[in-house]
Protein backbone atom coordinates (compact mmCIF):
# COMPACT_ATOMS: atom_id res chain seq x y z
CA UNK A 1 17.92 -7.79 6.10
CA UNK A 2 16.18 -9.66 8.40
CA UNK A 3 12.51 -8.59 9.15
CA UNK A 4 9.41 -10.50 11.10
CA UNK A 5 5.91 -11.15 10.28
CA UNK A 6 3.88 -11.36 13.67
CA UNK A 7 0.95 -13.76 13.58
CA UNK A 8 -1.99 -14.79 15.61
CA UNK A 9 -2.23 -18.34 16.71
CA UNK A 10 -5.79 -19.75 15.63
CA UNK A 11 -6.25 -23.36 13.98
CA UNK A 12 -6.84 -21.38 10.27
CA UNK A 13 -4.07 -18.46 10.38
CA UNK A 14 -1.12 -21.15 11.41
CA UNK A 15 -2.61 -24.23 9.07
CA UNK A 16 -2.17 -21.12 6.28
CA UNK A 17 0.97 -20.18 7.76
CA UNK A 18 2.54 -23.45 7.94
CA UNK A 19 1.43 -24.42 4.58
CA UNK A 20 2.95 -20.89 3.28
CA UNK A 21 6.45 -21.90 4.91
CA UNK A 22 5.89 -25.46 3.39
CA UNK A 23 5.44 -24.51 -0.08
CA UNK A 24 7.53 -21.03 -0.74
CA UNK A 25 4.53 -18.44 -0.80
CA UNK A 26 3.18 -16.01 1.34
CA UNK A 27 -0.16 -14.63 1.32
CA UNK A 28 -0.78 -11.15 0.88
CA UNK A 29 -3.94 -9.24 1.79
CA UNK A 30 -5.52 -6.49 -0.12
CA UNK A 31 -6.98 -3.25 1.57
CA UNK A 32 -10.52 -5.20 2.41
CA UNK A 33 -8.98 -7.67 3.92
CA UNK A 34 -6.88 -5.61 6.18
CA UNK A 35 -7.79 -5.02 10.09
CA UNK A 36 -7.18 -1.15 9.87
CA UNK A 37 -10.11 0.87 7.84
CA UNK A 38 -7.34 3.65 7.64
CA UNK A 39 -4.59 1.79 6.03
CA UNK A 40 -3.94 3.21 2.80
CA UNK A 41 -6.32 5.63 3.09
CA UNK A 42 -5.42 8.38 0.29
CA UNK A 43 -7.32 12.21 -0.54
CA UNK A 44 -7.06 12.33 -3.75
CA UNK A 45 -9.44 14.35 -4.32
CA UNK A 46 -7.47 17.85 -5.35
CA UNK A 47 -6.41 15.68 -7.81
CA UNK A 48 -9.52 15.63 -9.58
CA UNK A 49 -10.25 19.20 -8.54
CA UNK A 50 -6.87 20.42 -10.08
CA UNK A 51 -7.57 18.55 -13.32
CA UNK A 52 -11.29 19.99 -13.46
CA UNK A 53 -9.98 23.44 -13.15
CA UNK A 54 -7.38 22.98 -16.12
CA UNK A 55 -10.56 21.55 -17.90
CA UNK A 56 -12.22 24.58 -17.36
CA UNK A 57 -8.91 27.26 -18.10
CA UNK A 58 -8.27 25.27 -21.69
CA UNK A 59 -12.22 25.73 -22.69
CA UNK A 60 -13.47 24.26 -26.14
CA UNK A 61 -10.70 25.74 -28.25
CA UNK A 62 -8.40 23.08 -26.97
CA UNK A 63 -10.05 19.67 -27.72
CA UNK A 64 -7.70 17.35 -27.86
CA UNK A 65 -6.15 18.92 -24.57
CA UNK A 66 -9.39 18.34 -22.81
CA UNK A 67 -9.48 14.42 -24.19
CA UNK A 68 -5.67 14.33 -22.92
CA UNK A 69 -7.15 15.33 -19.34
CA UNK A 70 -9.82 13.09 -19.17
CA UNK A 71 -7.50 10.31 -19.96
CA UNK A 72 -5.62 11.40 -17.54
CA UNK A 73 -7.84 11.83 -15.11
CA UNK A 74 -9.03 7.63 -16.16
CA UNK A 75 -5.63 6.72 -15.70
CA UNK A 76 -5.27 8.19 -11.76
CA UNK A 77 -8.59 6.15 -11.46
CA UNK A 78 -7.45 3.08 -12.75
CA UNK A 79 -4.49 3.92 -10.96
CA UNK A 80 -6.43 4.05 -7.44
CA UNK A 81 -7.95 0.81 -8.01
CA UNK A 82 -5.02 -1.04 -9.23
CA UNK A 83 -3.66 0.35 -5.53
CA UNK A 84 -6.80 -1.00 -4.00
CA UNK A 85 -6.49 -4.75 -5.15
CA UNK A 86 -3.02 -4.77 -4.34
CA UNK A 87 -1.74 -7.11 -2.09
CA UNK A 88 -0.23 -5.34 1.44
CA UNK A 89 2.78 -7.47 3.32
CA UNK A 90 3.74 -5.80 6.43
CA UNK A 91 6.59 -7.02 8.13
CA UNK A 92 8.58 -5.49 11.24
CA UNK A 93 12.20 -4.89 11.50
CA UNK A 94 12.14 -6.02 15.03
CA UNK A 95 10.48 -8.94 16.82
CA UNK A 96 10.50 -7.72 20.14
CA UNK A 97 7.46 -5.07 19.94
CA UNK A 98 4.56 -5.41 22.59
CA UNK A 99 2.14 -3.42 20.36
CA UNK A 100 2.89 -5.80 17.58
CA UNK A 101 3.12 -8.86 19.75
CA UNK A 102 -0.46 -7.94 21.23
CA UNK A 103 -2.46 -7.07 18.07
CA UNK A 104 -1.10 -8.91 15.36
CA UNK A 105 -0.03 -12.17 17.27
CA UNK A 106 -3.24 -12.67 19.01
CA UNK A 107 -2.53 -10.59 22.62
CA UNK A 108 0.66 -12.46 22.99
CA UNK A 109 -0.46 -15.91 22.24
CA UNK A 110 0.70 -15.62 18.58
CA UNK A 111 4.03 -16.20 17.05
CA UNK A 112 6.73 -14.14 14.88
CA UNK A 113 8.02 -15.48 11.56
CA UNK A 114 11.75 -14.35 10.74
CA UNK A 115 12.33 -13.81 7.30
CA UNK A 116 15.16 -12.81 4.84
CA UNK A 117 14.00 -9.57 2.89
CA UNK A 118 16.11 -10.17 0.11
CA UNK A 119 15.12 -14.01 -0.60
CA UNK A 120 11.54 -12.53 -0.42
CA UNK A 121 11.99 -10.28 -2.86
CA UNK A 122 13.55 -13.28 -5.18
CA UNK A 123 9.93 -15.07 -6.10
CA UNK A 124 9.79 -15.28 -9.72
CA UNK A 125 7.13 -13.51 -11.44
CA UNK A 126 6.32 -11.05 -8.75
CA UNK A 127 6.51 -7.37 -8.76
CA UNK A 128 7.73 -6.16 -5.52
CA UNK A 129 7.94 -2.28 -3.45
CA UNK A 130 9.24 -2.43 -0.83
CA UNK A 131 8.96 0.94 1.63
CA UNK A 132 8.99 1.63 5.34
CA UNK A 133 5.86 3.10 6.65
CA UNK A 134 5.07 6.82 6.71
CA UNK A 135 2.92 7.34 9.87
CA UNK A 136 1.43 10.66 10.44
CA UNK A 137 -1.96 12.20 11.96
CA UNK A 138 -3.90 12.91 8.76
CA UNK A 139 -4.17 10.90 5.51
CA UNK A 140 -1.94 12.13 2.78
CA UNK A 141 -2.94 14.26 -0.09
CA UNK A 142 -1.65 13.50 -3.51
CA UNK A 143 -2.06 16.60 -6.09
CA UNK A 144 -1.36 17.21 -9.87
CA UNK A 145 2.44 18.20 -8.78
CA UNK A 146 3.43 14.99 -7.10
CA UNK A 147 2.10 12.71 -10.09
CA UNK A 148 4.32 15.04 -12.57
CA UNK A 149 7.68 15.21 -10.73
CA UNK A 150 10.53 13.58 -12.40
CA UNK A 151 11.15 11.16 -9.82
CA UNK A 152 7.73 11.06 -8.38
CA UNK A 153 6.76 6.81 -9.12
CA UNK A 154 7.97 5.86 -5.99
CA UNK A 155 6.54 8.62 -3.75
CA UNK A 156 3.53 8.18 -5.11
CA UNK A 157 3.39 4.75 -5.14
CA UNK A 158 4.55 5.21 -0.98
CA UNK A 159 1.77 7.48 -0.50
CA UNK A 160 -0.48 5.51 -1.84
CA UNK A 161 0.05 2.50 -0.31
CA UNK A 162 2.13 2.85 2.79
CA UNK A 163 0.84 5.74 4.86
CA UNK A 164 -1.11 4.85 8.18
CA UNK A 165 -2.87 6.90 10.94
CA UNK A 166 -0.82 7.45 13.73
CA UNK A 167 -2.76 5.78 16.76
């Protein structure tokens, strides 16, 4: 599938972008480094809540329940900041979008790189997931349920990472 990376045109983004094309790579930004403070933005929260309350129903009696759940609940952490120090590669499935064109390649004075999805995702020693963007007014919420559904890795992962405020 072919998709497009927009960029803006400035002496340091196309010396890194010409060097990427040069030498097979492509750079991929974590969370800080990203130009939206809403982008991956995740409430979690309930998920601590829901986990604190089954704390509380399972009382002293059940120990080794209670050090289940608060592995659990170290794992969702780590799990958060493994999401956090991820690197984010968003690409477009069309190169013809003003919006894109004027804030990604520099109000128009940028250029678009095409790419080939699937030779992307053929870089050795990478772990890829790829998912179109979920765009929506508020940020998601992840709860107890959606990290316990059989085929929840995915949509979780997707919630994580790829939802975005609509603007």
């Amino acid at each position: 599938m072919r998709v497009f990376k927009y960029r803006g045109g400035d002496k340091d983004v196309f010396s890194r972008d010409l060097s990427s094309l040069e030498q097979d790579y492509f750079w991929s930004p974590n969370y800080d480094k990203l130009n939206d403070p809403c982008e991956g933005l995740v409430l979690t929260d309930q998920v601590f809540d829901q986990l604190d309350v089954l704390n509380s129903a399972l009382g002293n009696t059940k120990q080794t329940s209670l050090n289940s759940l608060d592995l659990l609940k170290g794992a969702f952490s780590d799990l958060i900041a493994t999401k956090d120090k991820s690197g984010i590669y968003s690409l477009s499935k069309t190169f013809t979008d003003e919006l894109l064109w004027a804030h990604y390649a520099d109000s128009h004075n940028g250029f678009c790189i095409e790419y080939d999805l699937d030779k992307l995702c053929e870089f050795e020693g990478a772990r890829y997931s790829i998912f179109d963007v979920i765009y929506q007014n508020k940020p998601p919420i992840i709860n107890v349920d959606d990290i316990f559904a059989s085929d929840a890795q995915n949509e979780v992962i997707q919630i994580l990472v790829l939802s975005i405020d609509k603007k």
